[in-house]
Protein backbone atom coordinates (compact mmCIF):
# COMPACT_ATOMS: atom_id res chain seq x y z
CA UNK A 1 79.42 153.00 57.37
CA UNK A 2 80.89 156.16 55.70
CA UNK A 3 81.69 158.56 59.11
CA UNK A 4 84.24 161.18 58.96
CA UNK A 5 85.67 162.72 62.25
CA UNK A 6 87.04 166.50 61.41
CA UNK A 7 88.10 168.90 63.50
CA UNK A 8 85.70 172.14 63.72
CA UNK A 9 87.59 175.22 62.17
CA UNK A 10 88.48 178.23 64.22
CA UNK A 11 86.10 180.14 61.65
CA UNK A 12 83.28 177.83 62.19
CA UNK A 13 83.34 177.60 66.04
CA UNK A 14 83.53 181.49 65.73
CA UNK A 15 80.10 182.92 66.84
CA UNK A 16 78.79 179.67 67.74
CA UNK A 17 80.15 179.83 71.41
CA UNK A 18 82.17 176.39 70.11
CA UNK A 19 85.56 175.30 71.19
CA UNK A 20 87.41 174.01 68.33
CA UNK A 21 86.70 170.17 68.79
CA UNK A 22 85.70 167.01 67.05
CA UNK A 23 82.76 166.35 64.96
CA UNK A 24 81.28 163.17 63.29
CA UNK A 25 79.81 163.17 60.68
CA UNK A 26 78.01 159.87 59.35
CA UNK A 27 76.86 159.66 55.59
CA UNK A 28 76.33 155.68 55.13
CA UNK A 29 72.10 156.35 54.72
CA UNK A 30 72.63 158.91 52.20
CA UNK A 31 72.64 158.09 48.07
CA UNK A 32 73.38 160.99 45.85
CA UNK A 33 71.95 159.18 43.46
CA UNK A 34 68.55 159.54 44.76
CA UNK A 35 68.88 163.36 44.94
CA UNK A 36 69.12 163.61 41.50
CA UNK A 37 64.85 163.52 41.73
CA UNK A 38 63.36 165.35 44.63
CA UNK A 39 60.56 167.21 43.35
CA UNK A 40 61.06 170.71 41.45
CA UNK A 41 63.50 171.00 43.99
CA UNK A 42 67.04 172.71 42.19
CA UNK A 43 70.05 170.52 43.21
CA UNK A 44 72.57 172.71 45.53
CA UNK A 45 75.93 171.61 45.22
CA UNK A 46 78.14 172.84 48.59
CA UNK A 47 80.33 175.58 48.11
CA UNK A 48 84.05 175.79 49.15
CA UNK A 49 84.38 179.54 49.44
CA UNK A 50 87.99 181.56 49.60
CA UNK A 51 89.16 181.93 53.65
CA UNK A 52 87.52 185.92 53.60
CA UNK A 53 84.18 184.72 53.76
CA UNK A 54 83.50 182.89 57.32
CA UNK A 55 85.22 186.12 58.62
CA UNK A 56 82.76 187.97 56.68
CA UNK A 57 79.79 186.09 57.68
CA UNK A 58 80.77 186.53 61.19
CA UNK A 59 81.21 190.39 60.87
CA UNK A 60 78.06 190.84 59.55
CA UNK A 61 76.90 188.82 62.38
CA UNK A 62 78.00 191.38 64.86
CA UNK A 63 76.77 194.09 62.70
CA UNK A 64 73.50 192.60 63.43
CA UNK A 65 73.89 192.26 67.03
CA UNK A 66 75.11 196.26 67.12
CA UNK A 67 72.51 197.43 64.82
CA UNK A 68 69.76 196.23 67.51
CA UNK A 69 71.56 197.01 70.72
CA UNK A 70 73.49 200.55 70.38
CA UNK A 71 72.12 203.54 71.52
CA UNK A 72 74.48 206.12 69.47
CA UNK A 73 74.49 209.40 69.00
CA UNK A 74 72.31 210.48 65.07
CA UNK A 75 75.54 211.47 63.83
CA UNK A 76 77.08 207.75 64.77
CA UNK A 77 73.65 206.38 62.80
CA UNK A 78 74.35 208.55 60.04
CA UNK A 79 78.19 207.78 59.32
CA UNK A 80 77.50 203.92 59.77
CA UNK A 81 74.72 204.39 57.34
CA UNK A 82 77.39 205.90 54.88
CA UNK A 83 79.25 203.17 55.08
CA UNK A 84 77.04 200.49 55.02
CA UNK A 85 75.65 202.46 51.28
CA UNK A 86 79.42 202.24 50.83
CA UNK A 87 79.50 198.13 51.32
CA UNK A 88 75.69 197.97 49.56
CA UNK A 89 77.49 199.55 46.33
CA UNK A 90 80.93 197.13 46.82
CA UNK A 91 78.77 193.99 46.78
CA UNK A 92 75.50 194.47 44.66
CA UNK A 93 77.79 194.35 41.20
CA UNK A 94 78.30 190.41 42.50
CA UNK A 95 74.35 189.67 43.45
CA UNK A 96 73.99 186.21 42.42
CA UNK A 97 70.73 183.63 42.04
CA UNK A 98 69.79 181.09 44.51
CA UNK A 99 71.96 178.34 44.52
CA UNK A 100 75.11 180.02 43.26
CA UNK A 101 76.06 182.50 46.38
CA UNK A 102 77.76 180.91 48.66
CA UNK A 103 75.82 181.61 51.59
CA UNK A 104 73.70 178.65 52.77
CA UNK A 105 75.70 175.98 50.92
CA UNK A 106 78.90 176.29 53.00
CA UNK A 107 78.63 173.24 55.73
CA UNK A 108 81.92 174.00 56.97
CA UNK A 109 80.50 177.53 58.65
CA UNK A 110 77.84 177.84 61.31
CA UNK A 111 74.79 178.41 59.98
CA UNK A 112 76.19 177.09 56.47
CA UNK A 113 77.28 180.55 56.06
CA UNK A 114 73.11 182.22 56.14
CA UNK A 115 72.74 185.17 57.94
CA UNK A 116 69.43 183.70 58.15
CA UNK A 117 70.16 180.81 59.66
CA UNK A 118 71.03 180.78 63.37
CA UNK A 119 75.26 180.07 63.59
CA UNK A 120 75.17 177.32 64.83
CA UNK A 121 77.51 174.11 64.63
CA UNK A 122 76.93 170.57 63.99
CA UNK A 123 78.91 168.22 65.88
CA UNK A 124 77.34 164.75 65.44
CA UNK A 125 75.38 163.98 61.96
CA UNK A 126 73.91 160.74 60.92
CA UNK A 127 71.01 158.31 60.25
CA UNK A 128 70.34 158.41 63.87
CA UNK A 129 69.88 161.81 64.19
CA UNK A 130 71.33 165.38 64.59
CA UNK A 131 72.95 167.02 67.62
CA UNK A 132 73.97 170.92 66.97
CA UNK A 133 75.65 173.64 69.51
CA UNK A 134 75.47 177.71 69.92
CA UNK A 135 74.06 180.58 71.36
CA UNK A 136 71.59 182.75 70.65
CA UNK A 137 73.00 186.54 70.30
CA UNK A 138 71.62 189.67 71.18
CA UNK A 139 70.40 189.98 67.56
CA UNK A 140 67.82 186.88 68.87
CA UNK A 141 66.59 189.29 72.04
CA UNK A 142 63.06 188.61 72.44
CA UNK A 143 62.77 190.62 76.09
CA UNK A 144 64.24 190.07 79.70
CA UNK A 145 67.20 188.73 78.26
CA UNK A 146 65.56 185.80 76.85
CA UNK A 147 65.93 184.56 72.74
CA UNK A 148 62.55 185.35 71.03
CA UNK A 149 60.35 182.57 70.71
CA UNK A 150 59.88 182.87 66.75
CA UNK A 151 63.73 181.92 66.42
CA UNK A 152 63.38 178.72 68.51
CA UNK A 153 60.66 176.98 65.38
CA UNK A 154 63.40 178.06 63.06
CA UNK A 155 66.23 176.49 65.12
CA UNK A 156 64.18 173.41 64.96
CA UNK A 157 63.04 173.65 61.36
CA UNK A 158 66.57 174.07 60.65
CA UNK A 159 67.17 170.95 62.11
CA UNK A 160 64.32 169.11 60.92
CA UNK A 161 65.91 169.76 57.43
CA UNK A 162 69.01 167.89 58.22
CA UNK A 163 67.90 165.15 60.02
CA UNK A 164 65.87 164.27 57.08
CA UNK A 165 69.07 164.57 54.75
CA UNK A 166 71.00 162.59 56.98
CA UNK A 167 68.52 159.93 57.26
CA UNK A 168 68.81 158.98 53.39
CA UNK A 169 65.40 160.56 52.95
CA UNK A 170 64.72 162.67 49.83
CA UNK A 171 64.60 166.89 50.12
CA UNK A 172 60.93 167.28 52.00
CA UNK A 173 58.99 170.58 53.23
CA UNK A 174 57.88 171.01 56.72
CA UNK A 175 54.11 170.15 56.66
CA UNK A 176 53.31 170.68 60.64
CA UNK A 177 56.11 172.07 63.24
CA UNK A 178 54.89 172.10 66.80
CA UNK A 179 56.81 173.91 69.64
CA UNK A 180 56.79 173.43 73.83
CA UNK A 181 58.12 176.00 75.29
CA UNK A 182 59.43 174.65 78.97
CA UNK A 183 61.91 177.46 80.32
CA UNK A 184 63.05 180.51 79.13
CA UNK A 185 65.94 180.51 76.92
CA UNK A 186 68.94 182.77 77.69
CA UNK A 187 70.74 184.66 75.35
CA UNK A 188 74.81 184.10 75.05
CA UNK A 189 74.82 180.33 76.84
CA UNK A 190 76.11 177.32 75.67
CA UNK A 191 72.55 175.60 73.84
CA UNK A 192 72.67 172.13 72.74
CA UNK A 193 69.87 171.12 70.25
CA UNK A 194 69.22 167.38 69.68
CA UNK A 195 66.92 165.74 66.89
CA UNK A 196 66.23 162.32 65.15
CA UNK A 197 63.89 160.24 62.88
CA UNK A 198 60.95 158.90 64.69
CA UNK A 199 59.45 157.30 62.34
CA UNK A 200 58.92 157.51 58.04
CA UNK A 201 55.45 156.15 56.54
CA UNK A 202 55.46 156.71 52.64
CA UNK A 203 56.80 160.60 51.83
CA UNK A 204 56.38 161.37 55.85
CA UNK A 205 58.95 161.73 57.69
CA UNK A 206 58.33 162.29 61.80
CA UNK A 207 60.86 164.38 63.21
CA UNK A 208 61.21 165.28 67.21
CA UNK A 209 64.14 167.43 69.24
CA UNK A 210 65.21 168.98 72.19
CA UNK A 211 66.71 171.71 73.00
CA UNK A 212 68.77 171.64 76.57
CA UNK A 213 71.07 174.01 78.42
CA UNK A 214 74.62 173.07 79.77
CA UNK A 215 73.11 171.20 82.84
CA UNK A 216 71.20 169.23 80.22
CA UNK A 217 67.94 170.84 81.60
CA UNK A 218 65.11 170.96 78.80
CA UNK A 219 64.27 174.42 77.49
CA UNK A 220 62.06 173.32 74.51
CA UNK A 221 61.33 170.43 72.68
CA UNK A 222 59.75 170.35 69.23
CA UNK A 223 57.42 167.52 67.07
CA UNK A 224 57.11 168.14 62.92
CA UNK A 225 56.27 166.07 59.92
CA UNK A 226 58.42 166.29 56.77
CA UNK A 227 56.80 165.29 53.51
CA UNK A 228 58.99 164.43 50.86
CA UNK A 229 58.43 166.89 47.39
CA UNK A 230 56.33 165.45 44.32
CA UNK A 231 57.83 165.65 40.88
CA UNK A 232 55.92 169.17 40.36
CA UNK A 233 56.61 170.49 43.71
CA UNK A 234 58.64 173.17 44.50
C-alpha cells in the first residue's frame, strides 16, 4: 500500500476551521497509467504554486464573505469597487486556459485552491473512501443562519469526484446525485463530510456520504452514480 501521512499546512487549514494536524493519504488503487485514457477528458497535472497564492485564495475568500454581509455606506461600495477594477486590471494580463491556472489543481489548499469549490480539507483519502473537514462561511448563508441547501449537492459532488479517483476508477461524470436533508446546517461549525465506494458495475460507480456535526449527529447524507467517460466524451 502506497499511504503518505503529511502534516496539513498552516495555509491549508486556513479557512477550513482545521487545526494543523495529520492527514493520510492512501494511493495503492490508483494507476496513472490508466489516466492516460479517460474519455475526452484533458489530463490535469497538480500544480505546486509560489507561497502568495493560498494567502491569496484565502483573501479572496473573505472578500466573498464581506461582499455578501456588509452594509456600508455608497461611498465604501464605490472605493472597494475602485479597487477591485484596480486588482481586475493587475490580474487579467495573466488569464490563463483550463488546466494551466493554478486554481483547482493545488491539493495542498482547501478547496484545491477553487473559489468555487467549498475550502475544505481532506484528512483521510483512499480506496475505502473519503473523509473531508470545514465550515461553511457566511458567503454559504442560505437564511436563519443556516448554509444554503444548493451548496450541500456540491459539497457532495465534490466528494463524489474524489472518492472515485481514489478508488482506482477512471475520471467519471455525475449521472444522478440525490440529497436528504436531516437538520439544518449551521454556518461557521466544525462539519465533517464522509464518503466511499458502494459498489462499481461496468463504468458505474455508486457513491454514498454523510455529512455530521461535531457530536457526530447526521445533518445530510447523499446517494449518486458516477459513470466513467467514453472515448468521445467530454
Amino acid at each position: 500500500m502506497s499511504e503518505e501521512v503529511t502534516p496539513v499546512p498552516d495555509d491549508a487549514a486556513a479557512g477550513s476551521g482545521v487545526a494543523t494536524s495529520t492527514r493520510r493519504i492512501d494511493t495503492s488503487a490508483i494507476d496513472p497509467d490508466r489516466y492516460e485514457s479517460h474519455g475526452g477528458f484533458p489530463k490535469i497535472a497538480p500544480a505546486s504554486p509560489g507561497p502568495e497564492f493560498g494567502p491569496f485564495v484565502e483573501a479572496m475568500r473573505t472578500l466573498q464573505d464581506l461582499a455578501v454581509s456588509a452594509d456600508a455606506p455608497d461611498e465604501v461600495y464605490g472605493a472597494a469597487l475602485g479597487k477591485a477594477r484596480e486588482l481586475i486590471d493587475l490580474l487579467e494580463p495573466y488569464r490563463a486556459p483550463e488546466g494551466h491556472s493554478p486554481a483547482g489543481r493545488s491539493v495542498e489548499l482547501p478547496g484545491r485552491g477553487s473559489l468555487l469549490m467549498l475550502p475544505w480539507t481532506v484528512v483521510e483519502a483512499g480506496p475505502d473512501g473519503i473523509t473531508t473537514t470545514g465550515v461553511f462561511r457566511r458567503y454559504h448563508l442560505g437564511g436563519n443562519g443556516a448554509a444554503h441547501g444548493g451548496v450541500l449537492p456540491l459539497l457532495f459532488d465534490d466528494l463524489f469526484g474524489m472518492i472515485v479517483h481514489y478508488a482506482g476508477r477512471p475520471i467519471s461524470r455525475t449521472a444522478y446525485l440525490h440529497v436528504n436533508y436531516r437538520k439544518v446546517t449551521p454556518l461557521e461549525t466544525q462539519l465533517t463530510v464522509t464518503g466511499r465506494a458502494d459498489r462499481i458495475e461496468g463504468r458505474k460507480t455508486f457513491v454514498t456520504a454523510e455529512l455530521r456535526d461535531e457530536q457526530g449527529e447526521v445533518l445530510a447524507d447523499a446517494e449518486g452514480l458516477m459513470v466513467q467517460l467514453l472515448p468521445w466524451q467530454p
